[in-house]
Protein backbone atom coordinates (compact mmCIF):
# COMPACT_ATOMS: atom_id res chain seq x y z
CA UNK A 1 -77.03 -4.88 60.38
CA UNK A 2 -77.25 -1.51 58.77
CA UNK A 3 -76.03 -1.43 54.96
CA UNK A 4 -75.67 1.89 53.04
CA UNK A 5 -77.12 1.34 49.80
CA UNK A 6 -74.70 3.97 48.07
CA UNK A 7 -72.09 1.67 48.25
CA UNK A 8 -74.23 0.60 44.72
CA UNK A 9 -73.34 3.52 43.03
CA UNK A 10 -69.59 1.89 42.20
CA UNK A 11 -70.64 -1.06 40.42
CA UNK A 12 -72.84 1.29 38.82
CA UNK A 13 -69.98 3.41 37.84
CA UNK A 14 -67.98 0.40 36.22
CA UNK A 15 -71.24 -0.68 34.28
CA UNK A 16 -71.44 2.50 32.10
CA UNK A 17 -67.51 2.53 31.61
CA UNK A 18 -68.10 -0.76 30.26
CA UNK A 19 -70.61 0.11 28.56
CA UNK A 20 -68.77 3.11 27.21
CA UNK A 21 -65.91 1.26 26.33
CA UNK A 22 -67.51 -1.27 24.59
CA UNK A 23 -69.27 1.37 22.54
CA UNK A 24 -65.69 3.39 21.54
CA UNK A 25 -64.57 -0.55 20.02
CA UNK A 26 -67.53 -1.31 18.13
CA UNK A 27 -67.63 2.51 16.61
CA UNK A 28 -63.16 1.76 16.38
CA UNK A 29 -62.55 4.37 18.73
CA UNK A 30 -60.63 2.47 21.44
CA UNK A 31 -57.79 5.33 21.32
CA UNK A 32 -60.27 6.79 23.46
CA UNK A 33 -59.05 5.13 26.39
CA UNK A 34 -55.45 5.02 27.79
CA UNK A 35 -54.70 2.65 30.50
CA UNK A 36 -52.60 4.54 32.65
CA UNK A 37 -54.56 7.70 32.44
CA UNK A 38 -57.65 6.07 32.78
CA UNK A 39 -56.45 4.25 35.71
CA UNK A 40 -55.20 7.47 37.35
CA UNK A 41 -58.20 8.97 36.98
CA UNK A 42 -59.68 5.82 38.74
CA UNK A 43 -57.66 5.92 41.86
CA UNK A 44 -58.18 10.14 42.01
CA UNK A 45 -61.88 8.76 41.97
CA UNK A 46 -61.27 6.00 44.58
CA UNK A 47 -59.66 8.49 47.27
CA UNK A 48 -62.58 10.68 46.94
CA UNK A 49 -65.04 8.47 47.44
CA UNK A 50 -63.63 7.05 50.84
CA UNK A 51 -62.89 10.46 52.20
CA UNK A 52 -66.34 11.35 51.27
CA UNK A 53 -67.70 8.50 53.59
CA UNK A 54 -66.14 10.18 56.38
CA UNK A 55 -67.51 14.15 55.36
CA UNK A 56 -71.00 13.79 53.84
CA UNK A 57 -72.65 13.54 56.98
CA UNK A 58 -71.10 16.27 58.71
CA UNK A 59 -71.95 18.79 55.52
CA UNK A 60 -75.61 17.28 55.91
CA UNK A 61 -75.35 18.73 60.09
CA UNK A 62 -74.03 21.99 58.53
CA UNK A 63 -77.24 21.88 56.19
CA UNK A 64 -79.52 21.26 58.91
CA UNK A 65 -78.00 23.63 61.28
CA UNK A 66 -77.93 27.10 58.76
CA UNK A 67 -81.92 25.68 57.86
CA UNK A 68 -83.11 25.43 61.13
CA UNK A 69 -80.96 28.62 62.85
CA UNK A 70 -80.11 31.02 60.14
CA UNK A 71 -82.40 30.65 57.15
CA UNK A 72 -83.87 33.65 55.40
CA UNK A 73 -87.15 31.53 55.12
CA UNK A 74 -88.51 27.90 55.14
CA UNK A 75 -89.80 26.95 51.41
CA UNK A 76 -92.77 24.52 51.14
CA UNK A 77 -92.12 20.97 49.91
CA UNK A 78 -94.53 21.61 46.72
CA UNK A 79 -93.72 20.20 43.31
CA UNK A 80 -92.87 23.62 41.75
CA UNK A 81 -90.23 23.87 44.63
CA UNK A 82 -88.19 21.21 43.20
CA UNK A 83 -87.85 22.74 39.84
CA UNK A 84 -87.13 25.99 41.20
CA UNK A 85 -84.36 23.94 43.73
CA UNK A 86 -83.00 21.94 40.28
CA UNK A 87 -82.21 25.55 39.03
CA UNK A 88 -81.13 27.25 41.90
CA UNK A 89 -78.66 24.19 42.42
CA UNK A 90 -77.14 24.78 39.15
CA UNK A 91 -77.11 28.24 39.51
CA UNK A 92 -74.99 27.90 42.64
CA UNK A 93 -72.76 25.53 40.22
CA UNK A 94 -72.02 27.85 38.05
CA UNK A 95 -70.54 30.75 39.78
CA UNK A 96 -68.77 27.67 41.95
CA UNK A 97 -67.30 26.59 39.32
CA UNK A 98 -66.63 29.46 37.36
CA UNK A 99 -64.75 31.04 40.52
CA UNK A 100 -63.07 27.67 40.56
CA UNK A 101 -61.64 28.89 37.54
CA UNK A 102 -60.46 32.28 37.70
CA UNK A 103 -59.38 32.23 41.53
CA UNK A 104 -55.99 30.03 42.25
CA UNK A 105 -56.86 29.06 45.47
CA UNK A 106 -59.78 27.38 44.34
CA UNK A 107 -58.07 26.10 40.90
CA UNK A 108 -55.82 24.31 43.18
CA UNK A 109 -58.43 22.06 43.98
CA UNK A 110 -59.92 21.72 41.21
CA UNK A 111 -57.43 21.40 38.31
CA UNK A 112 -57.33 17.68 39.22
CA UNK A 113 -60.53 17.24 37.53
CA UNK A 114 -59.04 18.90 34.30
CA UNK A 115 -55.74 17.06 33.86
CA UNK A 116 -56.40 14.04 32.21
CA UNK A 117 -56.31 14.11 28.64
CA UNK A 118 -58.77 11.71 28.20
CA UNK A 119 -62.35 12.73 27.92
CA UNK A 120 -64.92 9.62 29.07
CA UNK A 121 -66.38 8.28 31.90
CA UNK A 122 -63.20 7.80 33.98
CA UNK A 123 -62.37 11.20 33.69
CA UNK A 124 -65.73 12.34 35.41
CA UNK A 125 -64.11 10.56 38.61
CA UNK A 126 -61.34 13.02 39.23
CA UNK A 127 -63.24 14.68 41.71
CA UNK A 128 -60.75 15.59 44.97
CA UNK A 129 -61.86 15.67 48.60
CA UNK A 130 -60.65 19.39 48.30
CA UNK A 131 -62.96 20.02 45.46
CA UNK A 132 -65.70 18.39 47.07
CA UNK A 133 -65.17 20.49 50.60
CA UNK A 134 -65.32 23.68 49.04
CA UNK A 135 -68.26 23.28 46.53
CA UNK A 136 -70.35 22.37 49.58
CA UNK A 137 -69.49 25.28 51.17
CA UNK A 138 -71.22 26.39 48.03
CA UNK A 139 -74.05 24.54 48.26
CA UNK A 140 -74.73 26.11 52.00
CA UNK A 141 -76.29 28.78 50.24
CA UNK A 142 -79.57 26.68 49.45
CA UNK A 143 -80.75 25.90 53.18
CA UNK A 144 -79.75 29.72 53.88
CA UNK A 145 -81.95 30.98 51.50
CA UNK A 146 -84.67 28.33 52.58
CA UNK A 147 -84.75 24.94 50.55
CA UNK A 148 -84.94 21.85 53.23
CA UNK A 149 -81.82 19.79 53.96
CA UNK A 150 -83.36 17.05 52.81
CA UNK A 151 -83.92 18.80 49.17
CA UNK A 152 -80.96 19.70 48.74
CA UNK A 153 -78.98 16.68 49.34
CA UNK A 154 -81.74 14.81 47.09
CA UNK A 155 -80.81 17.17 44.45
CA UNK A 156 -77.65 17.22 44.67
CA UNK A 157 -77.79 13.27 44.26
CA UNK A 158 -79.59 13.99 40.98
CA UNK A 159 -77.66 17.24 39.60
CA UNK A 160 -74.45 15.02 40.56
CA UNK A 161 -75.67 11.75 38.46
CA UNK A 162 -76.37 13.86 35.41
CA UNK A 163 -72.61 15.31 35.01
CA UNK A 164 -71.28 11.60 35.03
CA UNK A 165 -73.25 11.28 31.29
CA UNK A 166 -71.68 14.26 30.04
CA UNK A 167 -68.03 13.13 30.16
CA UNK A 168 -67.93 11.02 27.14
CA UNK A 169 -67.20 11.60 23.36
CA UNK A 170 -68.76 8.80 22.10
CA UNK A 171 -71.92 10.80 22.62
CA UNK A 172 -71.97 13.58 19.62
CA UNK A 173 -74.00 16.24 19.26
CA UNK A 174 -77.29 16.33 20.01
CA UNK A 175 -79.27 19.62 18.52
CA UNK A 176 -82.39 20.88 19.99
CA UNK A 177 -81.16 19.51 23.29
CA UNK A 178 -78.56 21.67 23.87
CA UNK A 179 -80.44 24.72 23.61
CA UNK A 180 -81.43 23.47 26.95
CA UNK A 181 -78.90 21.22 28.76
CA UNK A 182 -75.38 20.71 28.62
CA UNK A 183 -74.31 18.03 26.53
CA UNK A 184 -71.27 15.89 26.14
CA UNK A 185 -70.51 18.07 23.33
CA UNK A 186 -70.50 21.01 25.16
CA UNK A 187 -68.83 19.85 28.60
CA UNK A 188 -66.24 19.07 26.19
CA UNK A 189 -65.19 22.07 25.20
CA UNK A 190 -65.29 22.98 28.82
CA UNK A 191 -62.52 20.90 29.49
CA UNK A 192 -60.54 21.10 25.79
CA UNK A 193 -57.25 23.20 26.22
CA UNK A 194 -57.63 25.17 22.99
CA UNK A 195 -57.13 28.53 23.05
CA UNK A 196 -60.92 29.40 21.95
CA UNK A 197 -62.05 27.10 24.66
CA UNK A 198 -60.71 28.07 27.49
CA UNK A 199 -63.13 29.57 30.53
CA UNK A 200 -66.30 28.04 28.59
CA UNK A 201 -69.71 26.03 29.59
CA UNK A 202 -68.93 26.03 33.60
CA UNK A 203 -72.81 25.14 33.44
CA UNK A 204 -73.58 21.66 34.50
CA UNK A 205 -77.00 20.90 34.07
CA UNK A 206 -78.49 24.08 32.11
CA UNK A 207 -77.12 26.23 29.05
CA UNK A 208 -79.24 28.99 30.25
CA UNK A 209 -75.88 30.75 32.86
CA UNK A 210 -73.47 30.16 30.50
CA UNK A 211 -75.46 32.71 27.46
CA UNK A 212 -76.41 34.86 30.16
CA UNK A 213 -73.31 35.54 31.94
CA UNK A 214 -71.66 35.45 28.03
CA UNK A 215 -69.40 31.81 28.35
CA UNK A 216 -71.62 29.89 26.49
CA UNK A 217 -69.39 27.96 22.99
CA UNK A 218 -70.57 25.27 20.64
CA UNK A 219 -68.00 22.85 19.82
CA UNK A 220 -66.44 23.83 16.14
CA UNK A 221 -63.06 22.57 16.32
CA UNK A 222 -61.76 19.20 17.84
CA UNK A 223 -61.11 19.97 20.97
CA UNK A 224 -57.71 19.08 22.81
CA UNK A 225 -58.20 18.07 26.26
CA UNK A 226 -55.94 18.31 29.23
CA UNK A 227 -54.28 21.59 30.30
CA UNK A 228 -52.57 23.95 28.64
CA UNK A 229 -49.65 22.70 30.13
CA UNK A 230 -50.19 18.80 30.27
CA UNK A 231 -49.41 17.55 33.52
CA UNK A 232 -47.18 14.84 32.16
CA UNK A 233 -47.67 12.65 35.33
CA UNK A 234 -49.60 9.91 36.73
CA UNK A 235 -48.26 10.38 40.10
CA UNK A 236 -51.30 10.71 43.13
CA UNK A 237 -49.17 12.92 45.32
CA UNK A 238 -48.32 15.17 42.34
CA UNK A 239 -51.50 15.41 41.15
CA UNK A 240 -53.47 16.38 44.04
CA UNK A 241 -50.70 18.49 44.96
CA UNK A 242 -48.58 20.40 42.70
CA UNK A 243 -50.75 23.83 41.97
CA UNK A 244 -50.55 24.65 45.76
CA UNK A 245 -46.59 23.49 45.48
CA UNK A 246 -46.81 26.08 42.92
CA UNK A 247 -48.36 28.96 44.73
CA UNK A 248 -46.35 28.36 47.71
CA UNK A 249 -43.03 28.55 45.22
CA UNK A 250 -44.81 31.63 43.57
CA UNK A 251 -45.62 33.55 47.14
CA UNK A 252 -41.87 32.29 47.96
CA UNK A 253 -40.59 34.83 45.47
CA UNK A 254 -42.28 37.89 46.80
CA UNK A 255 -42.37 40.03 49.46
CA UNK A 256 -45.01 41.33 51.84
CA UNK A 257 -47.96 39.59 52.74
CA UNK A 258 -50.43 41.62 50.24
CA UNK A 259 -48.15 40.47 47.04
CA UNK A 260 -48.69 36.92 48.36
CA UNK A 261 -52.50 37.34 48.95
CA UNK A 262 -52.67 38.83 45.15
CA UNK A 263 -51.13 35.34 44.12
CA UNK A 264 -53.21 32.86 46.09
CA UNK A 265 -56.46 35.14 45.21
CA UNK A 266 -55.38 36.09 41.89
CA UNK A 267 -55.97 34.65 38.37
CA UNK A 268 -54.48 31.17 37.27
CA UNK A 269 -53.54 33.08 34.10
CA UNK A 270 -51.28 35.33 36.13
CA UNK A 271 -49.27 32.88 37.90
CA UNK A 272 -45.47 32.32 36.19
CA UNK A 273 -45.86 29.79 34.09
CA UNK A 274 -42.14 28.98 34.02
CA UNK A 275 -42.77 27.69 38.10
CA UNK A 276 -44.17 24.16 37.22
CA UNK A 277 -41.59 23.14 34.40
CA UNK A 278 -39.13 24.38 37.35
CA UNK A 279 -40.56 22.07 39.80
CA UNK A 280 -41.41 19.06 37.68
CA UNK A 281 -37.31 18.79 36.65
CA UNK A 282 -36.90 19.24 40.46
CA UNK A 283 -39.56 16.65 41.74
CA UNK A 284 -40.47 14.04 38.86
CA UNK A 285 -37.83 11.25 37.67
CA UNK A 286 -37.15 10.11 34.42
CA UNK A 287 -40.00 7.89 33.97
CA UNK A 288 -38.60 5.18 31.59
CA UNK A 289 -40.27 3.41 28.68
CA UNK A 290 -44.29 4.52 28.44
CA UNK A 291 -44.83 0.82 26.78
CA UNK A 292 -46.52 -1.30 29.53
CA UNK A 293 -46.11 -5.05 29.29
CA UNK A 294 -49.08 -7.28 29.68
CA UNK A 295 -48.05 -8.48 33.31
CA UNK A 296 -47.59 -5.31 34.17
CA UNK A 297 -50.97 -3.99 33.76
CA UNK A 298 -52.43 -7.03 35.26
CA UNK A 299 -50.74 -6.02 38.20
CA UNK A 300 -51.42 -2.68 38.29
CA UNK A 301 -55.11 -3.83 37.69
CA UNK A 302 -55.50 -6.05 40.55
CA UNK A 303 -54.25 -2.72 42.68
CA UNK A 304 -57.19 -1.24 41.14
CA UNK A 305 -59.56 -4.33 41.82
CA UNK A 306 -58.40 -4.33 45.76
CA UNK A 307 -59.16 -0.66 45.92
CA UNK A 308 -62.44 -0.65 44.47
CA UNK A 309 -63.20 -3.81 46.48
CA UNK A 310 -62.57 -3.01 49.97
CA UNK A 311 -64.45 0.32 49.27
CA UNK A 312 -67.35 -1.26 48.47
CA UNK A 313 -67.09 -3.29 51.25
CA UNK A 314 -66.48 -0.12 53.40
CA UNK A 315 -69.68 2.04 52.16
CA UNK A 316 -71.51 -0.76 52.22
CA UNK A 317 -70.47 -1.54 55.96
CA UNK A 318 -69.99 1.99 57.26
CA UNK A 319 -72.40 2.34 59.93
CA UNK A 320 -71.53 -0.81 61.40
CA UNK A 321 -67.49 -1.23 61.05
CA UNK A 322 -65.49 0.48 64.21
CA UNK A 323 -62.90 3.03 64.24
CA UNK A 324 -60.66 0.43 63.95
CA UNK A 325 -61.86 -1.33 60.44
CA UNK A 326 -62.27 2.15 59.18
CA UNK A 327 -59.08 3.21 59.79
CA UNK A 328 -57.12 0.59 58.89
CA UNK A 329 -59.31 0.07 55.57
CA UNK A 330 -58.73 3.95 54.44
CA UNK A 331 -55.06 3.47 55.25
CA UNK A 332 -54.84 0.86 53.20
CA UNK A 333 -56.28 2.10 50.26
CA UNK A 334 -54.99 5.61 50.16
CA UNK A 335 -51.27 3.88 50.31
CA UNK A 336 -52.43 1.32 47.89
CA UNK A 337 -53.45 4.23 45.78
CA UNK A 338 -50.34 6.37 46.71
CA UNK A 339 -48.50 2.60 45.10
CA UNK A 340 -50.40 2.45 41.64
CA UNK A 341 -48.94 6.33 41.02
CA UNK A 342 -45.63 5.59 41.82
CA UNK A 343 -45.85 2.28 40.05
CA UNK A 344 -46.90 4.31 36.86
CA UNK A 345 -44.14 6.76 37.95
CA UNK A 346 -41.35 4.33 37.67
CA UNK A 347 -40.38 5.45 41.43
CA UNK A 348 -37.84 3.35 42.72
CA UNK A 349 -39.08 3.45 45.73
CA UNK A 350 -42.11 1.29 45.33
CA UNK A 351 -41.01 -1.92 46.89
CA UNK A 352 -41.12 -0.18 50.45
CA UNK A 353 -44.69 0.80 50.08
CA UNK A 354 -45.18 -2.69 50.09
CA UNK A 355 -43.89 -2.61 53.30
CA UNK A 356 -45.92 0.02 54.18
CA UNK A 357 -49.26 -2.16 53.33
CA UNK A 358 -47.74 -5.03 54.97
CA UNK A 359 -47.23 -3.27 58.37
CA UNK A 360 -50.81 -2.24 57.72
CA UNK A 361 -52.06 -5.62 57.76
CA UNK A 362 -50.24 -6.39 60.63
CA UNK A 363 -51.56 -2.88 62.53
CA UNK A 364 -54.98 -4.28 61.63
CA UNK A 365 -54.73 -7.75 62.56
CA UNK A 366 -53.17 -7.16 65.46
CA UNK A 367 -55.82 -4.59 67.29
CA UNK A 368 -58.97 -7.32 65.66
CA UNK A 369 -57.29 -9.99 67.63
CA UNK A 370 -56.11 -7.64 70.74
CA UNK A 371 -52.08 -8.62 70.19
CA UNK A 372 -48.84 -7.30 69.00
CA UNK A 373 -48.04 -10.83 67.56
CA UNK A 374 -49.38 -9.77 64.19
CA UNK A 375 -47.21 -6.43 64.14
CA UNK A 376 -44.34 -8.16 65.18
CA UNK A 377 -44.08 -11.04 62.59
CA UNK A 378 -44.89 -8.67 59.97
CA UNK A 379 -42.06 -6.94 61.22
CA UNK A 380 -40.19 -9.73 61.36
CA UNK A 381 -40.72 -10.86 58.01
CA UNK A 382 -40.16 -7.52 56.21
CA UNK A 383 -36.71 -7.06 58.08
CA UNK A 384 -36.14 -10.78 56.37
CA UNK A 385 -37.10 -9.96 53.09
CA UNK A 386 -35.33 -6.59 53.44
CA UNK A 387 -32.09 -8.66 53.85
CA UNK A 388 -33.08 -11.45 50.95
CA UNK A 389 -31.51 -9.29 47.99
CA UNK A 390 -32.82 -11.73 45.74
CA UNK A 391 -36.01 -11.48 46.10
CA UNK A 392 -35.94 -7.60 45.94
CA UNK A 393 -34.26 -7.61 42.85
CA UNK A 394 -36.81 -10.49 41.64
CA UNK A 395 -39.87 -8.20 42.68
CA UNK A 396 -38.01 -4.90 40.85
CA UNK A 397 -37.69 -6.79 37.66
CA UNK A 398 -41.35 -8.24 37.84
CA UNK A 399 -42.81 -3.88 38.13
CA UNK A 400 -40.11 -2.15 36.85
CA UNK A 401 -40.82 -1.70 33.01
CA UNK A 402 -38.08 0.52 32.19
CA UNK A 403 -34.26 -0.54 31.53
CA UNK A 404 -32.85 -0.04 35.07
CA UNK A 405 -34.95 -3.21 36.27
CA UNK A 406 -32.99 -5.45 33.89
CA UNK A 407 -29.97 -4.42 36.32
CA UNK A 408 -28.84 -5.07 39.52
CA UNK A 409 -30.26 -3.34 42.59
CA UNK A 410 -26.60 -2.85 43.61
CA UNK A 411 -25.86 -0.93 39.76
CA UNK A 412 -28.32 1.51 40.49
């Protein structure tokens, strides 16, 4: 059996939140964390991770194939290489991400990572599949030039691991370093909302872009983090999704196709800001009551746990699961994912995504054991459950912590 060892990297992960966490309530900082943003930022993590199991190795072929067909050159693997490699990776980064700034199409995907208004480790997970597409695109520029595939993913590894460390504030300033490397001071400000902030450090690794290219700020003020309009959601869907919702509404209202190419192309500070309050009254509900009970967060936790489990599970087994397993697997998490959102959303829809994950199981156990007996009694028991008011109203008062689950499901 072949095991892939990166599947490592997420207990990894949860070590240094713990770690971090333990450190903001020994220094008294524990408002530093926020359960429901934290565990948003989680599941954004989560989803990226699995798709990535399914991507990586195609972007590594697309590496391979502009080296060995189209490169300008083939650089030696000599020590000096990989410095000049560290550089030119975070080079690449820099105009990546500072185009992931100023262009809309590209903000879309990566405003995800810039939403939560928490700044530690968890936030350094909200990293889409979109995002992650389009800055190896990015990266395609290293074999081109001349740096082997096999550099360049190693690298990447490396440049990767570093940004993790720089999403904390429990970290302060650290002086001579950052006339060299970005710090956790300084990726701060790179994602504080503050007017003086804004469109700073896109660096990752080095300081050196940022004063060249004239982006470069020191933290002086405590920074605000978030956007500068908060996204006031925990919902997956609406996360991922609403900046294109909002382009599409914004190339709705004008005519010709060049107007509409000047929005997706243009400048995030261009777009009507007036579009997303619009479309937040039109597609979030009335959340209820932001204090979470105890049981609730348990249960929302144990989402979390399952998630994080049967990904592990996945990466570790990847090579040697079938179509089947993986399907099934990634189904279930995403919608498992799709749940904790709407169960931090206050939908009222959640109970039938547990039908959804139900029918999953079935699916799953079904084609393993080459019969639709599985389906059909999952079938079977949802339609009786779907028919046992009781118990629906049981489960709706058990997750719903705002007032409407004190009433009946027939009063609403």
């Amino acid at each position: 059996m072949e095991y892939n060892y990166l599947a490592f990297g997420l207990p990894a992960f949860f070590l240094f939140v713990g770690l971090e966490y333990i450190a903001a309530l020994r220094k008294n900082k524990k408002h530093l964390f926020k359960y429901d943003s934290s565990v948003a930022n989680l599941s954004i993590g989560i989803a990226e991770r699995l798709m990535n199991l399914f991507i990586s190795g195609s972007f590594f072929e697309l590496f391979n194939y502009i080296y060995e067909h189209h490169s300008l050159t083939h650089i030696p693997n000599v020590w000096y290489v990989w410095v000049l490699l560290l550089l030119a990776t975070d080079f690449v980064w820099y105009w990546y991400h500072r185009l992931g700034h100023e262009i809309n199409l590209l903000w879309g995907a990566h405003i995800v990572h810039h939403q939560s208004e928490e700044f530690n480790y968890t936030a350094s997970a909200r990293i889409t599949t979109f995002q992650a597409l389009i800055r190896n695109i990015f990266w395609c520029v290293l074999p081109f030039v001349g740096f082997h595939p096999s550099l360049v993913m190693t690298i990447l590894v490396v440049h990767g691991a570093y940004s993790f460390f720089t999403h904390t504030q429990i970290i302060g300033k650290l002086g001579w370093f950052e006339y060299i490397f970005i710090s956790p001071s300084l990726h701060g400000v790179h994602h504080a909302s503050n007017e003086k902030y804004l469109n700073k450090n896109y660096g990752d690794l080095f300081v050196f872009w940022d004063k060249l290219f004239g982006t470069y700020m020191e933290e002086d003020e405590k920074p605000v983090y978030g956007l500068t309009h908060q996204l006031n959601s925990y919902s997956f869907m609406w996360q991922h999704f609403h900046y294109f919702m909002e382009l599409a509404e914004a190339c709705r209202r004008v005519d010709g196709i060049w107007n509409k190419l000047k929005i997706v192309f243009g400048s995030p500070e261009d777009l009507d800001q007036d579009i997303r309050p619009e479309l937040e009254r039109r597609f979030l509900p009335n959340k209820g009551t932001k204090e979470l009970s105890a049981r609730f967060k348990l249960y929302v936790s144990l989402q979390i746990v399952l998630s994080i489990a049967l990904l592990f599970l996945i990466t570790l087994l990847f090579k040697n699961l079938n179509l089947e397993d993986k399907v099934f697997g990634s189904l279930f998490i995403m919608v498992t994912l799709i749940y904790v959102g709407a169960l931090l959303e206050q939908r009222k829809w959640i109970y039938y995504l547990e039908y959804v994950r139900f029918l999953i199981l079935g699916g799953y156990l079904s084609s393993v054991f080459d019969t639709y007996g599985f389906l059909t009694a999952a079938v079977f028991v949802l339609f009786i459950l779907n028919n046992t008011a009781p118990l629906k109203e049981l489960y709706l008062r058990l997750i719903y912590q705002s007032e409407y689950g004190r009433f009946s499901l027939k009063k609403k």
